[in-house]
Protein backbone atom coordinates (compact mmCIF):
# COMPACT_ATOMS: atom_id res chain seq x y z
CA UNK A 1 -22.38 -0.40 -14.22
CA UNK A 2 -22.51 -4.47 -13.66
CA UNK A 3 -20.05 -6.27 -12.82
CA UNK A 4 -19.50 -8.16 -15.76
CA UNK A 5 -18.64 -4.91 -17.69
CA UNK A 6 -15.16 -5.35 -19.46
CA UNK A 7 -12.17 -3.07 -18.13
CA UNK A 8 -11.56 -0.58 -19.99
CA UNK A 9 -9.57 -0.17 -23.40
CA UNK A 10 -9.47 1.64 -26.60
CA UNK A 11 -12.03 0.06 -29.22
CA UNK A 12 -10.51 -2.88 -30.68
CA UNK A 13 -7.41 -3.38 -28.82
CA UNK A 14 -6.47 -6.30 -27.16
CA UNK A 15 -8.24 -7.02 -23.56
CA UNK A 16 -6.79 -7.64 -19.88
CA UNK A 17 -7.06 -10.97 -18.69
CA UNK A 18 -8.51 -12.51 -15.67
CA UNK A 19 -5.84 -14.71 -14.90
CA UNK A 20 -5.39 -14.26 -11.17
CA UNK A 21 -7.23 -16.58 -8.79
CA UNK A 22 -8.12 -16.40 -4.98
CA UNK A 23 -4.28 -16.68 -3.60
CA UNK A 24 -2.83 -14.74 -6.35
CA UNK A 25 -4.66 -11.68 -5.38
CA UNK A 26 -5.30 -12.45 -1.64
CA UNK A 27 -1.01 -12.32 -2.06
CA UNK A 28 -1.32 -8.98 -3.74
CA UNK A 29 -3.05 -7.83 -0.47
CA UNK A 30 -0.48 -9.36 2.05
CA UNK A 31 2.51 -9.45 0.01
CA UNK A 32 2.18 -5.28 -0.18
CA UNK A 33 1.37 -4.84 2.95
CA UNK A 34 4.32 -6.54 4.60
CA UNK A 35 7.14 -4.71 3.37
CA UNK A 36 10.24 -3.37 5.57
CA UNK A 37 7.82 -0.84 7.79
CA UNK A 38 6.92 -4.19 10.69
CA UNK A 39 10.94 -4.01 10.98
CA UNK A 40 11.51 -0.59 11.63
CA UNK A 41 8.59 1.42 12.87
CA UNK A 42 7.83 -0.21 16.25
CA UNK A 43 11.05 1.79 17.40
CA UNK A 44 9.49 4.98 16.86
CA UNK A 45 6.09 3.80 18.04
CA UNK A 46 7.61 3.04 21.42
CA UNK A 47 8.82 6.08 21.60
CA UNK A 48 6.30 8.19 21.00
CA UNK A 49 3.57 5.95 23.40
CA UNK A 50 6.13 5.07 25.92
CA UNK A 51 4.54 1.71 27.20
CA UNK A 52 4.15 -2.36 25.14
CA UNK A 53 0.54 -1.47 25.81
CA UNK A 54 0.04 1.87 24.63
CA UNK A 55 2.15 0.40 21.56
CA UNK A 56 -0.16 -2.81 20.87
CA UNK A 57 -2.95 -0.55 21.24
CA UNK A 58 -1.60 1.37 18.32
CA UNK A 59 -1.17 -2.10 16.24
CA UNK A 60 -4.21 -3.02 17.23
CA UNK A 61 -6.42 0.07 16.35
CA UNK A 62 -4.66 0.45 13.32
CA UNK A 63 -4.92 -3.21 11.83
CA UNK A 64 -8.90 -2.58 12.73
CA UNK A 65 -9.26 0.36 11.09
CA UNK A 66 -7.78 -1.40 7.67
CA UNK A 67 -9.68 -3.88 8.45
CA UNK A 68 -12.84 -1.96 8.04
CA UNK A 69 -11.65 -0.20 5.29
CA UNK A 70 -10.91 -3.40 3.60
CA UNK A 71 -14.33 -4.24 4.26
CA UNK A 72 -15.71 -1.03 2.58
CA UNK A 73 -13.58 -1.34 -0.69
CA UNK A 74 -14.79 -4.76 -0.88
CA UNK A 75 -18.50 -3.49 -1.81
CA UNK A 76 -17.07 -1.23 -4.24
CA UNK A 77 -14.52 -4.34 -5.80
CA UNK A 78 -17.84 -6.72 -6.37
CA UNK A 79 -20.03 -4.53 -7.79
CA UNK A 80 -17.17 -2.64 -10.16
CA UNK A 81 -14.44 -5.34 -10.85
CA UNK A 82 -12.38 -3.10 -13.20
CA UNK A 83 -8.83 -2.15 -13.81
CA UNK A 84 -8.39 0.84 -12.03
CA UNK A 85 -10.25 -0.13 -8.87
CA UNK A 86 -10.42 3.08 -6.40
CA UNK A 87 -9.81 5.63 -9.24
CA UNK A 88 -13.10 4.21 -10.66
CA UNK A 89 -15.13 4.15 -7.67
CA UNK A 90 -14.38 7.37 -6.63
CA UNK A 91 -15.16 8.38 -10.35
CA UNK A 92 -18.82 7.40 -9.96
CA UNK A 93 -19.08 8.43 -6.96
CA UNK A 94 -17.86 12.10 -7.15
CA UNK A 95 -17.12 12.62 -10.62
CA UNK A 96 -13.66 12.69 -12.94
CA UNK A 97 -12.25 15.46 -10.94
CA UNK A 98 -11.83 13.68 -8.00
CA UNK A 99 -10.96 10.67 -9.44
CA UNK A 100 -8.53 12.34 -11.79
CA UNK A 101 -7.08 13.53 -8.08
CA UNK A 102 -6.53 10.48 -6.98
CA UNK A 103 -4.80 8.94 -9.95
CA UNK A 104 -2.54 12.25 -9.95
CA UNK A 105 -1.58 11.86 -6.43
CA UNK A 106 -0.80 8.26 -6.42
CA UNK A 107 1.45 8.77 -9.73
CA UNK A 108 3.07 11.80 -8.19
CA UNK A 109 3.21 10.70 -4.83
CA UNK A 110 1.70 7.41 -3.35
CA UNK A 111 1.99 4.47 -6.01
CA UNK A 112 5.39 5.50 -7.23
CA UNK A 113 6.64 7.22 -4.37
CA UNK A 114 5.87 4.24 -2.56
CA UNK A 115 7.65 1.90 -5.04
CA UNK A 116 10.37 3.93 -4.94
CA UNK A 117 10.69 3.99 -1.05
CA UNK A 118 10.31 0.17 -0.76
CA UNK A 119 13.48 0.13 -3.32
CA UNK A 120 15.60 2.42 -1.51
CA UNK A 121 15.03 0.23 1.78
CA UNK A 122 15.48 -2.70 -0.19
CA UNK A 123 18.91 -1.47 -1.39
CA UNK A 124 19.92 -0.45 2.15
CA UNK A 125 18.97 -3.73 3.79
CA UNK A 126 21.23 -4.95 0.74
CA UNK A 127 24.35 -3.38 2.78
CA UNK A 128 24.55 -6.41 5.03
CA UNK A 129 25.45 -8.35 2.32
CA UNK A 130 27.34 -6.57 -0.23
CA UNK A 131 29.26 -3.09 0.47
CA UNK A 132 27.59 -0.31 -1.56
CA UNK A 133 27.90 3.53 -1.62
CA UNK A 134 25.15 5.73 -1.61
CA UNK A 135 25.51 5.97 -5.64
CA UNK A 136 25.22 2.16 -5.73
CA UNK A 137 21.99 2.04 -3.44
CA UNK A 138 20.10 4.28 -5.43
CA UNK A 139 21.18 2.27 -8.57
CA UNK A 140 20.30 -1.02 -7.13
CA UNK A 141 16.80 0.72 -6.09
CA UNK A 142 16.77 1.44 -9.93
CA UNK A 143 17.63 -2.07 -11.07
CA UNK A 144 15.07 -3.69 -8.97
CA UNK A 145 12.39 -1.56 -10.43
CA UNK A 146 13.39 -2.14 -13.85
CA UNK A 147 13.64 -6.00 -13.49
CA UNK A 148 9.95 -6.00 -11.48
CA UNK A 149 8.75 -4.02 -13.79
CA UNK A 150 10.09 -6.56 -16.59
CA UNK A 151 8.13 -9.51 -14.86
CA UNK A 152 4.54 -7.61 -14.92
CA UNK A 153 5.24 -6.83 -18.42
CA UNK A 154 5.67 -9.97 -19.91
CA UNK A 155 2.00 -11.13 -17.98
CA UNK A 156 -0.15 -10.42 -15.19
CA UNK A 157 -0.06 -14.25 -14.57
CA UNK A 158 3.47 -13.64 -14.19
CA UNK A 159 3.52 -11.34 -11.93
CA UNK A 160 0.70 -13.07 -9.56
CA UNK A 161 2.85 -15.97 -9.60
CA UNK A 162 6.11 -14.06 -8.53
CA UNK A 163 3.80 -12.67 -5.93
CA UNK A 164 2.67 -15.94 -4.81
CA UNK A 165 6.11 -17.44 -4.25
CA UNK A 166 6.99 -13.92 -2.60
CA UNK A 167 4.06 -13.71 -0.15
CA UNK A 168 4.75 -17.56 0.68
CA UNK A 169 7.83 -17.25 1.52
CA UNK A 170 7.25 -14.03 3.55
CA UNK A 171 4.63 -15.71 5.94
CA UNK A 172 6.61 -18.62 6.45
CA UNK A 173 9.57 -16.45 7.60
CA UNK A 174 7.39 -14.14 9.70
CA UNK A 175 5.40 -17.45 11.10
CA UNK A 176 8.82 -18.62 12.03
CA UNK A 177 9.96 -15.79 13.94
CA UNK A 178 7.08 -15.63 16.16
CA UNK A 179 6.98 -18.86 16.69
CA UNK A 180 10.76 -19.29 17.61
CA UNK A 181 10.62 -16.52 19.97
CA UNK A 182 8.15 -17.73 22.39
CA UNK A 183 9.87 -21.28 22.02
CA UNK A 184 13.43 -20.25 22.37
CA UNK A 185 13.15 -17.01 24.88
CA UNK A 186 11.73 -17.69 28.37
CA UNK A 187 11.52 -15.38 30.88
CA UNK A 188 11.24 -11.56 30.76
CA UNK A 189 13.93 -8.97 29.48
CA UNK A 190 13.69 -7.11 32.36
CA UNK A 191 14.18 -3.09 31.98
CA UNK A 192 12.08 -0.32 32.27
CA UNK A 193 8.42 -0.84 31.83
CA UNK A 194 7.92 2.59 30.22
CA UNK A 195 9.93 5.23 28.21
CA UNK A 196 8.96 9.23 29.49
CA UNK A 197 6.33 10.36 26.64
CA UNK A 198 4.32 13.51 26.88
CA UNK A 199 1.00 13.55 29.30
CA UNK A 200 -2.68 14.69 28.96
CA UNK A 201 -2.98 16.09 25.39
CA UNK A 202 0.23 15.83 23.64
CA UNK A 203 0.21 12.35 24.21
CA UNK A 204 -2.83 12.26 22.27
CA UNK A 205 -1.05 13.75 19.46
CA UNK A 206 1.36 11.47 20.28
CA UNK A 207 -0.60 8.53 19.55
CA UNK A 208 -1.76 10.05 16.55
CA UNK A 209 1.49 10.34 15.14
CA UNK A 210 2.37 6.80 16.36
CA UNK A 211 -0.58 5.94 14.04
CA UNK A 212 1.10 7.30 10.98
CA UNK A 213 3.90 4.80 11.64
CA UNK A 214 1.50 2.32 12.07
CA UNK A 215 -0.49 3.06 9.22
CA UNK A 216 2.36 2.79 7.05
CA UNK A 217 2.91 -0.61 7.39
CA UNK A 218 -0.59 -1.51 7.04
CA UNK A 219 -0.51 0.22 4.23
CA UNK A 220 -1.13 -0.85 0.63
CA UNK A 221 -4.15 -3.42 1.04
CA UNK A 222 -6.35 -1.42 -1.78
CA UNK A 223 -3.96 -2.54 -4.19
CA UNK A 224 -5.76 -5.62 -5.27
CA UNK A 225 -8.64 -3.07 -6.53
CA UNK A 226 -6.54 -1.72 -8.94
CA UNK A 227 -5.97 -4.92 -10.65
CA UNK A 228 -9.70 -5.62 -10.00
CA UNK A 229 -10.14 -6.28 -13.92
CA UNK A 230 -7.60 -8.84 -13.87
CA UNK A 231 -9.08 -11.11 -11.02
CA UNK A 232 -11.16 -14.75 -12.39
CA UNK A 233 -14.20 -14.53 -10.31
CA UNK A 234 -13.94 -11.09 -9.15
CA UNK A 235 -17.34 -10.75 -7.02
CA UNK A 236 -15.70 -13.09 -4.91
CA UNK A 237 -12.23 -13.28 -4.95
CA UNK A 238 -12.03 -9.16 -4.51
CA UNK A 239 -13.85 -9.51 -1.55
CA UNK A 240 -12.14 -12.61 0.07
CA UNK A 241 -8.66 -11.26 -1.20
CA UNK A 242 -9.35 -7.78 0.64
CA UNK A 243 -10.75 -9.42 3.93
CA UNK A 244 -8.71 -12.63 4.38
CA UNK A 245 -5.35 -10.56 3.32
CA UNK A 246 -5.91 -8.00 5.48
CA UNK A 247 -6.96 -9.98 8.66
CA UNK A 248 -3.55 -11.93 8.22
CA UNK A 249 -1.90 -9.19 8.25
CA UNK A 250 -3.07 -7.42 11.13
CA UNK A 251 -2.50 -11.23 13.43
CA UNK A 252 1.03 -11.20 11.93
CA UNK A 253 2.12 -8.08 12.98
CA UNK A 254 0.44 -8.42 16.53
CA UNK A 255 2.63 -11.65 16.91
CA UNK A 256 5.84 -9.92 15.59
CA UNK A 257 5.39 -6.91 18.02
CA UNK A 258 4.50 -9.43 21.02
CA UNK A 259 8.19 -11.60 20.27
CA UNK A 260 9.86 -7.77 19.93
CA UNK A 261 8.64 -6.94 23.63
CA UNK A 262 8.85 -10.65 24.38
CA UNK A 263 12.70 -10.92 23.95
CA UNK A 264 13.82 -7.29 23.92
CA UNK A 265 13.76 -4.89 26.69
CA UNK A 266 11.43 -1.45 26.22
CA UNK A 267 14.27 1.07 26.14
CA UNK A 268 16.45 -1.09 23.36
CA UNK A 269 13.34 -1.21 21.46
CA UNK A 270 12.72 2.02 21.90
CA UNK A 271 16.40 3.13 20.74
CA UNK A 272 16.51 0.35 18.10
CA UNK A 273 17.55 1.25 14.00
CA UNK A 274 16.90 -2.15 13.53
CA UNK A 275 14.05 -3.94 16.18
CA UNK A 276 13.53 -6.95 13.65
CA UNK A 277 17.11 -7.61 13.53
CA UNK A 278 17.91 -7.13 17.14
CA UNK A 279 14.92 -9.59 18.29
CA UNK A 280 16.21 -12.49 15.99
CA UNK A 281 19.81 -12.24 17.11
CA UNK A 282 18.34 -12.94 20.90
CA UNK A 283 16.44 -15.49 19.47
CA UNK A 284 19.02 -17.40 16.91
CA UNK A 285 22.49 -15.67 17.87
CA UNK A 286 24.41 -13.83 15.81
CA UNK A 287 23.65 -15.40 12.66
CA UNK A 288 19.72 -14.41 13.62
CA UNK A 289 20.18 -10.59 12.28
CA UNK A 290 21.56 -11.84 8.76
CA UNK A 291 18.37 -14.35 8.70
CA UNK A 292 15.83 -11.25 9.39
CA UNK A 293 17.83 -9.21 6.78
CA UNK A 294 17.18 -12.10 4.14
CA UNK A 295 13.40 -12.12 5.10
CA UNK A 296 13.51 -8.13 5.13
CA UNK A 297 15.09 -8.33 1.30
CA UNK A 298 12.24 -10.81 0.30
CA UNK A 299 9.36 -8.34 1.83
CA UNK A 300 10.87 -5.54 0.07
CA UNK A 301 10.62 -7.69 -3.30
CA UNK A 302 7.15 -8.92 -2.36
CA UNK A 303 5.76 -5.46 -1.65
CA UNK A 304 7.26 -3.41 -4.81
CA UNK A 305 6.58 -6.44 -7.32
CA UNK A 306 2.61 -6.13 -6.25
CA UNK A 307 2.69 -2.37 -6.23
CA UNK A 308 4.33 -2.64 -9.85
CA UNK A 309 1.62 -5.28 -10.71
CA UNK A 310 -1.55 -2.88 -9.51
CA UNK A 311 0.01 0.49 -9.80
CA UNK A 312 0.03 0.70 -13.63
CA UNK A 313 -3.85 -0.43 -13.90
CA UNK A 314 -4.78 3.31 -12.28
CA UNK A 315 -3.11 5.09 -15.37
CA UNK A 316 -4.48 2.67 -17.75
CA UNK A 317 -7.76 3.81 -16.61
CA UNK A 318 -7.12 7.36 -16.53
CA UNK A 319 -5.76 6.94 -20.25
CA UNK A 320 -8.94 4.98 -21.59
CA UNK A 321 -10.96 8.31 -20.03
CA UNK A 322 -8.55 10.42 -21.65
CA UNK A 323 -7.50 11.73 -18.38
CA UNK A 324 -3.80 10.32 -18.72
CA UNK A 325 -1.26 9.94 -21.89
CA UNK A 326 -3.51 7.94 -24.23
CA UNK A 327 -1.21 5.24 -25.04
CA UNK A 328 -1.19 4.68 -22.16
CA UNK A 329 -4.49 2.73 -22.39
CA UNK A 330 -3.03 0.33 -24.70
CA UNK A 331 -3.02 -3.44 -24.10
CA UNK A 332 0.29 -5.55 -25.60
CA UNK A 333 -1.09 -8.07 -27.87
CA UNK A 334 0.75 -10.54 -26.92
CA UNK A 335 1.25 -10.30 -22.94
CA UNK A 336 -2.06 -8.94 -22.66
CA UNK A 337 -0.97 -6.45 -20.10
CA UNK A 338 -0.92 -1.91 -19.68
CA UNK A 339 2.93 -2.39 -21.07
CA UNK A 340 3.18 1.23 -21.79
CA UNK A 341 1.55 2.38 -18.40
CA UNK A 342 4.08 -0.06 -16.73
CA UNK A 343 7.03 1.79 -18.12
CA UNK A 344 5.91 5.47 -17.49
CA UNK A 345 5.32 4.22 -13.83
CA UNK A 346 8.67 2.40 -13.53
CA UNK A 347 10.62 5.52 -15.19
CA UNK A 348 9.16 7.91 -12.19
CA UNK A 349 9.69 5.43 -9.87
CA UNK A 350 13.43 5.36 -10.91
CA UNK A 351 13.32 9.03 -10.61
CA UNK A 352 11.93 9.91 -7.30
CA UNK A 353 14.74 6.87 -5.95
CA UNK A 354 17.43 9.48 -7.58
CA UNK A 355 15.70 12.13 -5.81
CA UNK A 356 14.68 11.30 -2.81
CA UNK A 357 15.25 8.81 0.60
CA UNK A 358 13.52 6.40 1.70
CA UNK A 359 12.67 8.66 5.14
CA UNK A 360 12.09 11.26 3.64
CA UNK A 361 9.13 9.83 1.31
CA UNK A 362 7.05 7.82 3.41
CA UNK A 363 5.08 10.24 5.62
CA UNK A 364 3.58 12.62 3.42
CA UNK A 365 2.56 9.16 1.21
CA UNK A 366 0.74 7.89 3.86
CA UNK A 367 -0.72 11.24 4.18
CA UNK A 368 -2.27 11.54 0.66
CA UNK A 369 -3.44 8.32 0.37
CA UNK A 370 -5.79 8.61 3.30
CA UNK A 371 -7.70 11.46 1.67
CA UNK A 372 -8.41 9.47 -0.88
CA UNK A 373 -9.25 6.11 1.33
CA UNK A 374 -11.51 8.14 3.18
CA UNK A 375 -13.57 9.47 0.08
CA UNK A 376 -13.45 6.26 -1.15
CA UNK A 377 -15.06 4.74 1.99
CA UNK A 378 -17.51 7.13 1.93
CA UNK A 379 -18.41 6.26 -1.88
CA UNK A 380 -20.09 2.89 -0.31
CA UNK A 381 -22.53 5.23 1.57
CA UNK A 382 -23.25 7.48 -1.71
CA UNK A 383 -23.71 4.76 -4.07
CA UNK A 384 -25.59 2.64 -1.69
CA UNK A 385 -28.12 5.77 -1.93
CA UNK A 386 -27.74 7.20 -5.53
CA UNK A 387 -27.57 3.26 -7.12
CA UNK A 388 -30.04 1.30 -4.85
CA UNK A 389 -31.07 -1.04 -7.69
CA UNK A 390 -27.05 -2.04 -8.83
CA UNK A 391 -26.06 -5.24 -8.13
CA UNK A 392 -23.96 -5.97 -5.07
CA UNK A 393 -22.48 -9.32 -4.80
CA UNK A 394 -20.89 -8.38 -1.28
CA UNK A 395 -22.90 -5.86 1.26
CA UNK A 396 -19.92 -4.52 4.02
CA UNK A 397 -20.68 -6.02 7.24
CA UNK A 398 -21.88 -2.91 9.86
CA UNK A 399 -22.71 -1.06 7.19
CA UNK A 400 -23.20 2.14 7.56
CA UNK A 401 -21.07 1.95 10.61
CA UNK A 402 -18.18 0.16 9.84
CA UNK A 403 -17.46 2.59 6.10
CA UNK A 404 -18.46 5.61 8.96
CA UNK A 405 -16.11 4.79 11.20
CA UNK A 406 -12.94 4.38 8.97
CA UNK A 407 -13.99 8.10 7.24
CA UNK A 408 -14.11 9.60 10.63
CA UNK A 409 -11.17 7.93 11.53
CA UNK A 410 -9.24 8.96 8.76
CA UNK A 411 -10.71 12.57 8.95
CA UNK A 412 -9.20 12.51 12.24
CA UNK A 413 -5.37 11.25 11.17
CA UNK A 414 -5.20 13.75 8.27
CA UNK A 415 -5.95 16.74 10.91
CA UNK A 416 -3.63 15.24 12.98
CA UNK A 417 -0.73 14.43 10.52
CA UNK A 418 -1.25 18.60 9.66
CA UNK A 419 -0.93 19.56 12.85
CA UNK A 420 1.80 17.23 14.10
CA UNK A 421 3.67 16.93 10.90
CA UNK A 422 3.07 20.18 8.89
CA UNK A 423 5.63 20.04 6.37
CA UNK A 424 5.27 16.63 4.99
CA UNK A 425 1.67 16.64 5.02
CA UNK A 426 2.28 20.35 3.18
CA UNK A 427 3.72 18.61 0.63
CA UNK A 428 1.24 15.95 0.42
CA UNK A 429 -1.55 18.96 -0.07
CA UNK A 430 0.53 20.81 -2.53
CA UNK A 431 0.64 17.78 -4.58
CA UNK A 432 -3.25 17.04 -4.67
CA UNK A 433 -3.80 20.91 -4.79
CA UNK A 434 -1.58 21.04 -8.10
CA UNK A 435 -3.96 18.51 -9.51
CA UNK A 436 -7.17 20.63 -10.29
CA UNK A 437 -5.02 22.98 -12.78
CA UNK A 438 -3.74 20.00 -14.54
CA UNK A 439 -7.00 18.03 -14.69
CA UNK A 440 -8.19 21.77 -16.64
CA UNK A 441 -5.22 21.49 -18.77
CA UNK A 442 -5.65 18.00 -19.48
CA UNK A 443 -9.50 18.41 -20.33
CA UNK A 444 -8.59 20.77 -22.54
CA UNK A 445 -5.91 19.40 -24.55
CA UNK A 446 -7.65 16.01 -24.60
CA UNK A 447 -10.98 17.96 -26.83
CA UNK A 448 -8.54 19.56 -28.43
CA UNK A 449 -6.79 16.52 -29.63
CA UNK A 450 -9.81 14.55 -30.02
CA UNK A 451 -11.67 17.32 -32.15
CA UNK A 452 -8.58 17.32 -34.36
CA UNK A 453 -8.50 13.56 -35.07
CA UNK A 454 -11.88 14.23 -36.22
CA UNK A 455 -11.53 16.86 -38.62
């Protein structure tokens, strides 16, 4: 398949496109990545490592082994720049039923469960501005869906442009904070230098399960693939887009955990609901807390408006393989954008928000995903072997090591996040596991329906 093949559509319909340039989609990368997780998570990452250098060694390994994922989807983005990204890759690499998998899962479970997770945190945050129930959370979760949703219909120039403004604004704020903090704060917070954690091999579990923290907020920089049939100059962009957005990323959140242990002593960290907060009322005073919850709010928007913007490309694909509803696959002539797979997405979105808290969702996300980032990594090695001759605008750097590496490495956190966390990641298999009969069912109806058009 080169890479100048046209995403794919039903015959005759209006086409996607490629309207979104080198920031555009290197924002895609960042702006998802960077959502409320940086704010919350180093808490319980403290806690479960004990030390600021067991905890930066968590950042650290983490950010590297996105990093080298990022690097391994790149291949993959500039030799098969089309809408759908990783469902596709893994499609030619193992065949429908995998990538049918995927697709399932990150409907069910990863895409929209992580849209809907981002909501409900941006609707909490929301509380230290406006006084809502619990009724009026989940509804403002709702509303923010709907109106993101709104945006990426009308154009996927649109929606890179809200993205844009979003990620912009996001790095400023988080540039800001780092850089205040080392200027403003002098001196150390004094306090413990370590929280008790268990020894020898629990606190290897431990750290794994610090990792799934972690991991969460690193989470999301495969979007961009998704949208790969979208992006002007994809054999480079995808690959600059997946490298550059990542490697920000990863210095960002080393310099936001270095200002939280900079200004804040181990054990309030450690205890913190709020470590993001807490750190910029040292740094700024009391009105620092309502400045980190304004930045917070503008993450959240950031990271669900790209998800929105990418998500919906997965189930166009599915639908133009007839793996999916088949309108689905349709284009809207006049926004030129997978309208109809935009609304199913934003409908179960706006669903599992009724359902479900934002606490509650996020670990056995993380836990699917991997499965399929891990297969997908491993794709570079099969292709690289089955498709010598295909053109391959970008080669990952350390190949095979670096696409080795991240599968082990994710091998590794999925046994982990079984053993440590059995009842999320049960879920998480359930929901993949439930896949194969519907993929069956699917197969079936779709020759069913197609032999009866034909008759």
């Amino acid at each position: 398949m080169s890479s100048n093949s046209p995403a794919p559509a039903t015959v005759k319909s209006p086409q996607l496109l490629r309207a979104l340039g080198p920031w555009p989609a290197t924002s895609i990368v960042i702006g998802i990545m960077i959502g409320s997780a940086v704010f919350i998570v180093p808490a319980e990452i403290t806690r479960e490592v004990g030390s600021q250098g067991w905890a930066l060694a968590v950042w650290i390994t983490t950010g590297i082994l996105s990093l080298f994922g990022a690097l391994s989807f790149a291949e993959l983005a500039a030799m098969m720049p089309l809408a759908g990204g990783q469902y596709v890759y893994l499609r030619e690499a193992y065949g429908s039923l995998v990538s049918f998998l995927c697709g399932w899962t990150f409907f069910l479970a990863v895409q929209s469960g992580s849209i809907s997770a981002v909501a409900a945190g941006f609707a909490q945050y929301l509380g230290d501005f406006l006084s809502l129930s619990v009724a009026q959370e989940k509804w403002a979760a709702a509303a923010v869906i709907v109106v993101l949703t709104a945006i990426n219909y009308r154009g996927v120039k649109e929606g890179g442009a809200v993205q844009s403004v979003l990620t912009g604004l996001k790095v400023g704020a988080m540039a800001s904070l780092i850089a205040l903090g080392f200027l403003l704060v002098h001196g150390s917070p004094g306090g413990l230098r370590s929280v008790p954690v268990p020894a020898g091999g629990r606190f290897a579990a431990s750290f794994g399960v610090a990792m799934v923290a972690a991991l969460w907020a690193y989470d999301g920089w495969n979007n961009v693939t998704f949208a790969a049939g979208e992006v002007a100059s994809p054999e480079r962009n995808l690959p600059l887009a997946l490298i550059l957005g990542t490697g920000v990323v990863v210095a960002i959140y080393a310099g936001l955990n270095l200002v939280y242990y900079h200004v804040l002593p181990l054990e309030a960290i450690a205890s913190s609901q709020r470590v993001a907060a807490d750190a910029a009322a040292v740094i700024l005073g009391r009105s620092g807390s309502h400045a980190v919850a304004l930045a917070i709010l503008i993450a959240m928007v950031g990271s669900a408006n790209g998800m929105v913007l990418a998500g919906a490309r997965i189930y166009y694909a599915m639908a133009a393989d007839g793996l999916f509803f088949r309108w689905c696959a349709s284009v809207h002539p006049r926004f030129r954008t997978p309208h109809l797979a935009l609304v199913v997405q934003a409908g179960w979105a706006i669903v599992l928000v009724l359902l479900g808290r934002y606490e509650q969702l996020f670990t056995y996300v993380i836990f699917a995903a991997w499965i399929f980032y891990s297969l997908t990594a491993f794709a570079v090695i099969i292709l690289r072997r089955r498709r010598p001759e295909a053109v391959r605008p970008y080669r990952v750097w350390g190949y095979p090591w670096v696409p080795v590496v991240f599968v082990l490495a994710g091998a590794m956190f999925v046994l982990n996040t079984l053993r440590e966390k059995p009842v999320e990641a049960g879920w998480g298999s359930l929901i993949v596991a439930v896949g194969a009969p519907v993929y069956w069912l699917w197969k079936r109806f779709s020759r069913t329906t197609s032999g009866a058009a034909t008759k």
